[in-house]
C-alpha atoms as a PDB file:
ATOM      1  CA  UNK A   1      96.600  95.212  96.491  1.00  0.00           C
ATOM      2  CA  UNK A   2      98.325  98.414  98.058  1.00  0.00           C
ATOM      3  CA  UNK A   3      96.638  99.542 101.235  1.00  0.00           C
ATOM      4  CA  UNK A   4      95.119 102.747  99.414  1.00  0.00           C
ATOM      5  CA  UNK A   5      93.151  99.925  96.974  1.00  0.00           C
ATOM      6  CA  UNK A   6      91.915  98.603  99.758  1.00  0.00           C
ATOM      7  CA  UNK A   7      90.152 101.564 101.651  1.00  0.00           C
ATOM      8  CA  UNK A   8      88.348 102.349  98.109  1.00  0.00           C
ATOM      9  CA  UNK A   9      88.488 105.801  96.720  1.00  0.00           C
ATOM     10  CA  UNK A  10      85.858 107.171  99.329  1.00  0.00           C
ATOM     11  CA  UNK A  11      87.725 108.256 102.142  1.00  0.00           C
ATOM     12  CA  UNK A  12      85.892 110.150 105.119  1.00  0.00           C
ATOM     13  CA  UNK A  13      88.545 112.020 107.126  1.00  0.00           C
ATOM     14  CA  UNK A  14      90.265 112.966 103.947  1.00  0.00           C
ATOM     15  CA  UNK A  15      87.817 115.882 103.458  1.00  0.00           C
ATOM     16  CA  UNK A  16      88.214 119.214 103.047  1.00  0.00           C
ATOM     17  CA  UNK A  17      84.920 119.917 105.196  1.00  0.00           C
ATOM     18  CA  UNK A  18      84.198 116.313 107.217  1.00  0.00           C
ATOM     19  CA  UNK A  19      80.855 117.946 108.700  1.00  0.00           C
ATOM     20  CA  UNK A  20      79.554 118.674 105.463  1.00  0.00           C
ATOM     21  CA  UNK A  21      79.966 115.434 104.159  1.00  0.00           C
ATOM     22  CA  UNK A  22      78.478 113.548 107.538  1.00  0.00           C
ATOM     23  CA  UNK A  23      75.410 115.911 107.152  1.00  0.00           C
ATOM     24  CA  UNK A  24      74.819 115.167 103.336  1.00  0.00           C
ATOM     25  CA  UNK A  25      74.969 111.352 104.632  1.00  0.00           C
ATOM     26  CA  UNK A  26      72.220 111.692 107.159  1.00  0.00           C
ATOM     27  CA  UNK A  27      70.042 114.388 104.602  1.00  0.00           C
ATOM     28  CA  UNK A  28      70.420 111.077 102.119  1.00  0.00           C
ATOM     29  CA  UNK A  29      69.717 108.484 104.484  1.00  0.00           C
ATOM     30  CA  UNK A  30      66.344 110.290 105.678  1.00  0.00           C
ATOM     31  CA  UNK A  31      65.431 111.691 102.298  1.00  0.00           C
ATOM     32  CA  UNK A  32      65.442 107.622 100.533  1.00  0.00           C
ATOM     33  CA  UNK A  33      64.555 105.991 103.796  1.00  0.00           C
ATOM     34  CA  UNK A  34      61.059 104.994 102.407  1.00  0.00           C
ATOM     35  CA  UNK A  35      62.041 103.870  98.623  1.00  0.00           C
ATOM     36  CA  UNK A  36      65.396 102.067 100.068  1.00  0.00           C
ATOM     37  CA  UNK A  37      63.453  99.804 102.552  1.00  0.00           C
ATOM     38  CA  UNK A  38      60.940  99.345  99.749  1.00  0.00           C
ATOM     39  CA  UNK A  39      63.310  97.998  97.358  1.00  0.00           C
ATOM     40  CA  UNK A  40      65.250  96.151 100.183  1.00  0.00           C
ATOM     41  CA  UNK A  41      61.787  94.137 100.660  1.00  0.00           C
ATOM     42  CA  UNK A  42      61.234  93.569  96.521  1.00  0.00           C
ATOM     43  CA  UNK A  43      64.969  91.997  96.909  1.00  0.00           C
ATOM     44  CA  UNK A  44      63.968  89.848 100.019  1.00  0.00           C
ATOM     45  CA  UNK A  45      64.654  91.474 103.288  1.00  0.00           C
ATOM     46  CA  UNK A  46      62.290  89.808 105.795  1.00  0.00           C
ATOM     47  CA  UNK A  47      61.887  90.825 109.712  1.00  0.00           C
ATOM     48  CA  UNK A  48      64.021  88.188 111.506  1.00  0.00           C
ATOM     49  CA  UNK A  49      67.048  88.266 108.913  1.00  0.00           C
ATOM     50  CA  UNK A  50      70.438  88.397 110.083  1.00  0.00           C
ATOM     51  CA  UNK A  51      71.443  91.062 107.918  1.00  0.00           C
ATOM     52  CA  UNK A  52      75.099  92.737 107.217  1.00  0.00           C
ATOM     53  CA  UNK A  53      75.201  95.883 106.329  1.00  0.00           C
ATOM     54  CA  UNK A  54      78.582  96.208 104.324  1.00  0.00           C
ATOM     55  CA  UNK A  55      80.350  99.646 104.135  1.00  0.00           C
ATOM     56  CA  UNK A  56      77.670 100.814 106.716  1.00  0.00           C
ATOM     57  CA  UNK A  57      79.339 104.248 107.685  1.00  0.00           C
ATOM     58  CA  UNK A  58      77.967 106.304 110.034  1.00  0.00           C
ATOM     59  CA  UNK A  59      75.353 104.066 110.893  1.00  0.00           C
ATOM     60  CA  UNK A  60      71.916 105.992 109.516  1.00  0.00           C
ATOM     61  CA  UNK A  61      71.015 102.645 107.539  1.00  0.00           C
ATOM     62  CA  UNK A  62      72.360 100.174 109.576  1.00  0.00           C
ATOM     63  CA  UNK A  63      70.131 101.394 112.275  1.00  0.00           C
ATOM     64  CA  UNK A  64      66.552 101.514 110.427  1.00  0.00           C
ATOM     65  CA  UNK A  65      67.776  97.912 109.290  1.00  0.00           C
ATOM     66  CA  UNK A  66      67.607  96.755 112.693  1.00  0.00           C
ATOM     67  CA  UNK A  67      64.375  98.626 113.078  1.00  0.00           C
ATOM     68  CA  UNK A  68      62.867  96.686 110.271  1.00  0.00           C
ATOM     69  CA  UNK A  69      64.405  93.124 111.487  1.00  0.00           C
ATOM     70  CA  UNK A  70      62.567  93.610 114.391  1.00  0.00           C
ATOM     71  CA  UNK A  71      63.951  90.515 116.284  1.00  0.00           C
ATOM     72  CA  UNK A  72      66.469  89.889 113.946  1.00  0.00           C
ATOM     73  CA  UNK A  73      70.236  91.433 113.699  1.00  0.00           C
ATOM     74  CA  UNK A  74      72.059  93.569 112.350  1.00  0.00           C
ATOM     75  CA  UNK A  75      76.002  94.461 111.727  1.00  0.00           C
ATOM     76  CA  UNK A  76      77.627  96.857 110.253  1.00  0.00           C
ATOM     77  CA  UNK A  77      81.097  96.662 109.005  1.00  0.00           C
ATOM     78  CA  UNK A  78      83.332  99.753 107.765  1.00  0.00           C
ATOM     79  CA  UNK A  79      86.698 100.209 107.646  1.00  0.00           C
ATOM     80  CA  UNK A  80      86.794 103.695 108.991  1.00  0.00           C
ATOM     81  CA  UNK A  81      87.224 104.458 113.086  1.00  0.00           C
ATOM     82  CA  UNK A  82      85.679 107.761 113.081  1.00  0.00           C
ATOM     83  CA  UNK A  83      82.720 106.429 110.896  1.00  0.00           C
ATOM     84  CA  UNK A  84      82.048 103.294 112.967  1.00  0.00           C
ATOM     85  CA  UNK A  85      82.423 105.848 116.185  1.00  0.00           C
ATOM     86  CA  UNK A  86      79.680 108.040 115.051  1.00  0.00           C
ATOM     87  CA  UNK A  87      77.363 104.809 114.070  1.00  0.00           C
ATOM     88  CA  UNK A  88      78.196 102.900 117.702  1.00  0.00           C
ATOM     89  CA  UNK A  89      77.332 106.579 119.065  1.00  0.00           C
ATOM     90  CA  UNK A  90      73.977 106.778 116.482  1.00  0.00           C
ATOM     91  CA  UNK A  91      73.375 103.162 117.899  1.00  0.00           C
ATOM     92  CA  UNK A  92      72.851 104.388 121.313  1.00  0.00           C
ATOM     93  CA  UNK A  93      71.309 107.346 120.993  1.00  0.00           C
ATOM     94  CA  UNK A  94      68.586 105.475 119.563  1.00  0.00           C
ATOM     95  CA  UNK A  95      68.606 102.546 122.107  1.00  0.00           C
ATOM     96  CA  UNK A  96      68.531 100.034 119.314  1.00  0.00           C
ATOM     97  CA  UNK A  97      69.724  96.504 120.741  1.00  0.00           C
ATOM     98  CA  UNK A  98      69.897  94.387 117.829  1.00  0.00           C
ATOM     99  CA  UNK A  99      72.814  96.016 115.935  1.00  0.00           C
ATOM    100  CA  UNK A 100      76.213  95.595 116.062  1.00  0.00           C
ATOM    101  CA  UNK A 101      79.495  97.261 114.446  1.00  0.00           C
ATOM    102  CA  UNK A 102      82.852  95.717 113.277  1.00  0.00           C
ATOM    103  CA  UNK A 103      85.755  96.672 111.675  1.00  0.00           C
ATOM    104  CA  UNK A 104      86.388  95.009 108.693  1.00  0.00           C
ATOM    105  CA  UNK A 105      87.798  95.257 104.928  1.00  0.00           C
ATOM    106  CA  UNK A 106      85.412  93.680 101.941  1.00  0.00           C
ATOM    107  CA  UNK A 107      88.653  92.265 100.740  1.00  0.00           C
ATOM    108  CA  UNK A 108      89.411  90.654 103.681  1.00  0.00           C
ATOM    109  CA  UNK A 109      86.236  90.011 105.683  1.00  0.00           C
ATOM    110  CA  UNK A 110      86.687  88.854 109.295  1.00  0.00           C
ATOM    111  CA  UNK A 111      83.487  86.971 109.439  1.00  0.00           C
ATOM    112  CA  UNK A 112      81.775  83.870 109.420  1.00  0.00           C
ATOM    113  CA  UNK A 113      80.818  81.573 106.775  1.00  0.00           C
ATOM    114  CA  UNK A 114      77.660  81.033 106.107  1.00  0.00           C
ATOM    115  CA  UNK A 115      76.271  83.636 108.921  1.00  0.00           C
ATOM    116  CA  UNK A 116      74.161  86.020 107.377  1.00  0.00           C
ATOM    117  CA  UNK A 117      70.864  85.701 105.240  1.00  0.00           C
ATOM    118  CA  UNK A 118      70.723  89.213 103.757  1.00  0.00           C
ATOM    119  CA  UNK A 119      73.704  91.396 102.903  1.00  0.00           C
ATOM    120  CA  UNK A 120      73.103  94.789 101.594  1.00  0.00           C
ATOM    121  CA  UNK A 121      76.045  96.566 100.058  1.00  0.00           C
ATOM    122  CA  UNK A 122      74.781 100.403  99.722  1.00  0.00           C
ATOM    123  CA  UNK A 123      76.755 102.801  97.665  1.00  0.00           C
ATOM    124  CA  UNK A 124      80.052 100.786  98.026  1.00  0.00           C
ATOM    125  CA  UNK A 125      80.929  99.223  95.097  1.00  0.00           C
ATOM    126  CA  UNK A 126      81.648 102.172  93.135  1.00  0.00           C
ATOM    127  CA  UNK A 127      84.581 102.936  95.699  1.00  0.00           C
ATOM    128  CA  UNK A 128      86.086  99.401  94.945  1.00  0.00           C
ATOM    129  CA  UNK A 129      89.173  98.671  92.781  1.00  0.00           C
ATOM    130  CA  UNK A 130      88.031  94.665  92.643  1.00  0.00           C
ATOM    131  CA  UNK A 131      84.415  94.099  92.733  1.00  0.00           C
ATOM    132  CA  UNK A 132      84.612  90.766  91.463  1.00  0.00           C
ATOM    133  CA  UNK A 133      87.111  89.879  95.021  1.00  0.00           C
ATOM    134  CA  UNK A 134      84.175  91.132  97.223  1.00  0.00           C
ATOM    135  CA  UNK A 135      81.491  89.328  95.519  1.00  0.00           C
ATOM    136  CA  UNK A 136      83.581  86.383  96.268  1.00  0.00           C
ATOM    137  CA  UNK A 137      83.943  87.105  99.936  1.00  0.00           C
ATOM    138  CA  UNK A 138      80.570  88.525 100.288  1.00  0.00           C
ATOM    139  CA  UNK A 139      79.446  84.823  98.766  1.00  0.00           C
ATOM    140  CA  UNK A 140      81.457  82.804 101.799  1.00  0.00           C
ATOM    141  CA  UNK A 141      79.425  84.794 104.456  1.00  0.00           C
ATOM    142  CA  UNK A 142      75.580  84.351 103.231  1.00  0.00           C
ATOM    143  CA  UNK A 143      74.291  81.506 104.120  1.00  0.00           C
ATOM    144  CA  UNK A 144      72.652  79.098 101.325  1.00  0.00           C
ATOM    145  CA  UNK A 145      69.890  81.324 100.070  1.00  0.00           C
ATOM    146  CA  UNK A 146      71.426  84.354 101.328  1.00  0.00           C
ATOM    147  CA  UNK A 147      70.979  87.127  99.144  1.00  0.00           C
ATOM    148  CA  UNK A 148      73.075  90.142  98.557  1.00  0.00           C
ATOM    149  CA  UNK A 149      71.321  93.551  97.563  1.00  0.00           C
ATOM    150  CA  UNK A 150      73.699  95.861  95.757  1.00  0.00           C
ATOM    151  CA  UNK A 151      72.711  99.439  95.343  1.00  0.00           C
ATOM    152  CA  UNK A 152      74.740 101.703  93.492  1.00  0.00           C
ATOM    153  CA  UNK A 153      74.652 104.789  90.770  1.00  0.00           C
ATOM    154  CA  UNK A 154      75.978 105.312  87.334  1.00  0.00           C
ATOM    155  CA  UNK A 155      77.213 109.262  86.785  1.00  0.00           C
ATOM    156  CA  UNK A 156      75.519 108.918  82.745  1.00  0.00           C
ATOM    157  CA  UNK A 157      71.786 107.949  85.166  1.00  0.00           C
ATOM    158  CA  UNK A 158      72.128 111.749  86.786  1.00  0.00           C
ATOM    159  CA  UNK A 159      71.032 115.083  85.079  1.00  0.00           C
ATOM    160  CA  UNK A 160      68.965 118.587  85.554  1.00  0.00           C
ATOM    161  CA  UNK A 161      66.867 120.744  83.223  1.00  0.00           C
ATOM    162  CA  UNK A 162      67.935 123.151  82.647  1.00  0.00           C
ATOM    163  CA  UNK A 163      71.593 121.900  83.235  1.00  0.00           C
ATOM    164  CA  UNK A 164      73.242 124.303  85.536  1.00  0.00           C
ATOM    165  CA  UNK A 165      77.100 126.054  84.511  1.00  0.00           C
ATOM    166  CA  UNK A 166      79.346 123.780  85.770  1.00  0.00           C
ATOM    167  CA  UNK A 167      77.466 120.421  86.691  1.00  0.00           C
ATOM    168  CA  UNK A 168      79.437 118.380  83.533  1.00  0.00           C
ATOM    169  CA  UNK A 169      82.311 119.760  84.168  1.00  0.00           C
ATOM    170  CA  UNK A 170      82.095 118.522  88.220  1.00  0.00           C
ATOM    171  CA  UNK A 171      80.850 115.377  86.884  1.00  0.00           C
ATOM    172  CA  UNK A 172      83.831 114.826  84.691  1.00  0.00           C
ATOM    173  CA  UNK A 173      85.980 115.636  87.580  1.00  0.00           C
ATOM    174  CA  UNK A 174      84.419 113.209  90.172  1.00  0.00           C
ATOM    175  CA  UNK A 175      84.526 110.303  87.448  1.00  0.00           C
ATOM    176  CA  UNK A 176      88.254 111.200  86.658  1.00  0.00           C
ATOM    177  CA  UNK A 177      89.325 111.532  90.642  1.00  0.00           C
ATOM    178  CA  UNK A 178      87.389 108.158  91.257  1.00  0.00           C
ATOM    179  CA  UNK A 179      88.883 106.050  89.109  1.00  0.00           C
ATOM    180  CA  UNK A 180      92.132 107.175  89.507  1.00  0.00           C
ATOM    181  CA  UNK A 181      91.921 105.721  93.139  1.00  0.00           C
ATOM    182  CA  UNK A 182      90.361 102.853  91.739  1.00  0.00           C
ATOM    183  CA  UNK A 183      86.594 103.150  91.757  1.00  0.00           C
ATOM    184  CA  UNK A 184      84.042 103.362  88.978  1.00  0.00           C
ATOM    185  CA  UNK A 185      81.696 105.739  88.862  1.00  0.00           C
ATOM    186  CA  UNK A 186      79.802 104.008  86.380  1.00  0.00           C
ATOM    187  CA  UNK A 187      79.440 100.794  88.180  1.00  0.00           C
ATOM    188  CA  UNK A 188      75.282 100.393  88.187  1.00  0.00           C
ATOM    189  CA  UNK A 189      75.113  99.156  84.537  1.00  0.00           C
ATOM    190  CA  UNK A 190      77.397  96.397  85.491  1.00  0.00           C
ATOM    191  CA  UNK A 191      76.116  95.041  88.582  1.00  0.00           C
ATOM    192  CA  UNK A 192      74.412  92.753  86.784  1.00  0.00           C
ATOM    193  CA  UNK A 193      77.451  90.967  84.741  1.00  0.00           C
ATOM    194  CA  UNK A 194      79.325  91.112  87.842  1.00  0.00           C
ATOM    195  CA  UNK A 195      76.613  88.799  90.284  1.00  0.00           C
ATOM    196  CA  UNK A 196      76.152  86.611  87.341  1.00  0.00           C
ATOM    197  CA  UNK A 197      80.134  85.758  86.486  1.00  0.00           C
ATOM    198  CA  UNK A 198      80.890  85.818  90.238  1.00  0.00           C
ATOM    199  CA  UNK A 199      78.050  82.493  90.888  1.00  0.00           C
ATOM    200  CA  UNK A 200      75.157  84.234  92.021  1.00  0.00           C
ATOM    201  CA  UNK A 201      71.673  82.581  90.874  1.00  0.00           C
ATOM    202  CA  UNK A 202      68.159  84.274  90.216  1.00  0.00           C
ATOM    203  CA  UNK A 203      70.527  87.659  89.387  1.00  0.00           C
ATOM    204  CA  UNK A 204      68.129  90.330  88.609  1.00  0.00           C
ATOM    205  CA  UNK A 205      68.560  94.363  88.530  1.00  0.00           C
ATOM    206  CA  UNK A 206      66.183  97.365  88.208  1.00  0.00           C
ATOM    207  CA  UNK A 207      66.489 101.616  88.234  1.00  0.00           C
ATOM    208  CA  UNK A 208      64.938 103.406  90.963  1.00  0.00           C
ATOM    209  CA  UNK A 209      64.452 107.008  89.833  1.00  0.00           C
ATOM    210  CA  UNK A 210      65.202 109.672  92.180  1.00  0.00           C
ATOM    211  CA  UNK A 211      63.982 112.948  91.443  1.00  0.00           C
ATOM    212  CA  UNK A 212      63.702 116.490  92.471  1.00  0.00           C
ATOM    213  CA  UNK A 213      60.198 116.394  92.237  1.00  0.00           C
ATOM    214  CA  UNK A 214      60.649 113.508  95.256  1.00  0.00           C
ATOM    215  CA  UNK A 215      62.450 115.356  97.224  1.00  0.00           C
ATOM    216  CA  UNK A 216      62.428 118.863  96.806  1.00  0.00           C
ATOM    217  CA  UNK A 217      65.482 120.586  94.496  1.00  0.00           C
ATOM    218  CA  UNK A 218      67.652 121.682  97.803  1.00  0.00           C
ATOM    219  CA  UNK A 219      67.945 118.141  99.000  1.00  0.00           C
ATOM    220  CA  UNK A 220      68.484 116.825  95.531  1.00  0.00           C
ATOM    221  CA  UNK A 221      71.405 119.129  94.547  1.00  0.00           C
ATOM    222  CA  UNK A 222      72.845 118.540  98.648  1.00  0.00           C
ATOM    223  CA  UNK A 223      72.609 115.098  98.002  1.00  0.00           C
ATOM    224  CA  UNK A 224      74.029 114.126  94.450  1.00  0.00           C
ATOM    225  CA  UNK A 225      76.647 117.463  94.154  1.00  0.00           C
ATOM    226  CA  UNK A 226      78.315 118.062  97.497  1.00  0.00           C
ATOM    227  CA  UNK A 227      80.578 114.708  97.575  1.00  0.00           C
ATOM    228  CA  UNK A 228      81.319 115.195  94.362  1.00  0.00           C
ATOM    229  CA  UNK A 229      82.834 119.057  95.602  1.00  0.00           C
ATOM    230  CA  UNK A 230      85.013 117.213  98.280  1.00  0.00           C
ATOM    231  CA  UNK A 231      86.626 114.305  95.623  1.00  0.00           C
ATOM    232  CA  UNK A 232      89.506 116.857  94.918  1.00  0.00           C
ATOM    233  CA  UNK A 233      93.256 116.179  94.340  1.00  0.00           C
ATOM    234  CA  UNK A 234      94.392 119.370  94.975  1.00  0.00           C
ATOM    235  CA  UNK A 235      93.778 123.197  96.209  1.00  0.00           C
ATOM    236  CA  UNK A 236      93.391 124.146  92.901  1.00  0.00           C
ATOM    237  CA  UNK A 237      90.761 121.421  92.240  1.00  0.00           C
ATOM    238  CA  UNK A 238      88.552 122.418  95.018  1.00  0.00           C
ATOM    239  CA  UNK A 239      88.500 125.710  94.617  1.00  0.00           C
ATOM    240  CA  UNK A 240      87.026 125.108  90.737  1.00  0.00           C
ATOM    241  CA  UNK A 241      84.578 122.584  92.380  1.00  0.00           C
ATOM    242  CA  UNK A 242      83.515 125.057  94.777  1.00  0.00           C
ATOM    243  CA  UNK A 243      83.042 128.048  92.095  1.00  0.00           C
ATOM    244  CA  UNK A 244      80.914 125.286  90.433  1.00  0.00           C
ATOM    245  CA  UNK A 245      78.691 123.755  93.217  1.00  0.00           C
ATOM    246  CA  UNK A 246      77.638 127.818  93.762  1.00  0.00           C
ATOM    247  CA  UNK A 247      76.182 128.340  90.007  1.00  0.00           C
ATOM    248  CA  UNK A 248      74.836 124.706  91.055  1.00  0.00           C
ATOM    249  CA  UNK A 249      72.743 126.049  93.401  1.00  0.00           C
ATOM    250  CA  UNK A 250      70.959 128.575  91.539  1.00  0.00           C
ATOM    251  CA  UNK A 251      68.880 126.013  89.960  1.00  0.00           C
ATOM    252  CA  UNK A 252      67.058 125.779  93.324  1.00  0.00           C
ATOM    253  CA  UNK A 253      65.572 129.016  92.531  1.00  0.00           C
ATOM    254  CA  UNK A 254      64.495 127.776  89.253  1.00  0.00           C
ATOM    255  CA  UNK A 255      60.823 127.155  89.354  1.00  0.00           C
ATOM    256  CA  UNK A 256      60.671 124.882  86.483  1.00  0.00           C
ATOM    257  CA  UNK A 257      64.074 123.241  86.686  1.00  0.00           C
ATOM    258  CA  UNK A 258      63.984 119.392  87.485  1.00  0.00           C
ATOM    259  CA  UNK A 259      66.672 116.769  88.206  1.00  0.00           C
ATOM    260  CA  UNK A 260      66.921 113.026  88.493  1.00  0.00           C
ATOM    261  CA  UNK A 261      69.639 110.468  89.831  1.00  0.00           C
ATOM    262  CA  UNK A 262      69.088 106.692  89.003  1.00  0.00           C
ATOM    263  CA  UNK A 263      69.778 104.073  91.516  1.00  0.00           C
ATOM    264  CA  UNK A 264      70.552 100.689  90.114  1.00  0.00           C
ATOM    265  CA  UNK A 265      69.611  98.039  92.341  1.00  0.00           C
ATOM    266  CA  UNK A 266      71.129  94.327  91.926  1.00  0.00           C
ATOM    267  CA  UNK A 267      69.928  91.188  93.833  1.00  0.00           C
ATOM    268  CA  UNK A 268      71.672  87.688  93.423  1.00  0.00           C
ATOM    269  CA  UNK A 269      71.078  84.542  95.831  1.00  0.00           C
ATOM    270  CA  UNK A 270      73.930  82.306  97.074  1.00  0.00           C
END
């Protein structure tokens, strides 16, 4: 696997606006904060847990996780040194003890077997060229019982009404860029095959529905369009994403527009 394959197609640094993109992280973190730990308990997070939290960027999560552990711990592995800066950084601005950060690949995790009861894997396995490789590894660290929580999207689970100029075309584009680095865009749908061949037992999956209505139509078109803006090849592709993320943004003025994103959450135990 070359060494681009293994950093995923999401790479922060790589941006053509880096602030943006950290902002839209901590606007989603704080705008799902309350559904995510909800569904994190329906999949068996439990105060105490060791938890990892895999792909944990700048932090946001990783940090309410050890909130909700309470006397449990947390770490957060990423393979990105500014990422895992601004999380050590997030770490101690909120004096939260319990929480550690590592750097580490999901294809080649520097960890323990059998250490951790709860792994949650948040918006990472689109990004990955081999999902079925970090199952696998994820597998060797949980201990017996350990569960891994998967929570991903799927681009055909995201649309607005009225659908504003430009949105399929930036769609089309984000799917297109993505897999050409070796993610899948459309990975929720398959979470499910993917636990199940790869050993897991009691596999199950659901759809949380996010929707403007939730969250108010700024946040939701912030949230599901920016990244999409910044997962250009080239000048020329940016500045069409760009031209396209403005007629985007009229919809916010829309008072009877709506728009939804589906999260696909999958659970297997070791």
């Amino acid at each position: 696997m070359n060494d681009n394959k293994k950093q995923g197609s999401y790479r922060f640094g790589t941006f053509h606006d880096n602030e943006i993109e950290l902002d839209r992280l901590k606007k989603q973190a704080a705008a799902f904060i309350g559904i995510e730990i909800k569904n994190l308990e329906r999949a068996g997070l439990k105060p105490g847990q060791k938890v990892l939290d895999l792909g944990c960027g700048p932090g946001f999560i990783s940090c309410e996780l050890a909130k909700y552990v309470g006397n449990g711990q947390v770490m957060g592995v990423d393979t990105n040194d500014q990422l895992l800066t601004i999380a050590d950084n997030e770490k101690k601005i909120r004096n939260i003890t319990n929480l550690n950060f590592k750097k580490s690949n999901v294809y080649q995790l520097d960890l323990p077997k059998n250490e951790f009861d709860f792994v949650y894997c948040r918006l990472i396995f689109q990004h990955l060229s081999d999902p079925n490789l970090a199952l696998q590894n994820i597998y060797q660290v949980l201990k017996p019982g350990g569960i891994v929580c998967i929570a991903d999207i799927d681009d055909d689970f995201v649309v607005f009404y009225p659908e504003p100029k430009g949105f399929a075309s930036l769609v089309q584009r984000t799917i297109t860029n993505v897999k050409a680095e070796g993610g899948d865009r459309m990975i929720g749908r398959k979470l499910y095959s993917y636990l199940t061949k790869s050993g897991y037992r009691n596999v199950n999956e659901w759809l949380e529905l996010i929707t403007s209505s939730n969250i108010g139509m700024k946040n939701f078109v912030d949230i599901t369009c920016i990244v999409r803006s910044q997962l250009c090849h080239s000048e020329e592709e940016y500045a069409k994403s760009q031209a396209e993320l403005t007629e985007i943004y009229k919809i916010v003025d829309q008072p009877d527009a709506w728009g939804a994103i589906g999260t696909f959450i999958a659970v297997g135990t070791k």
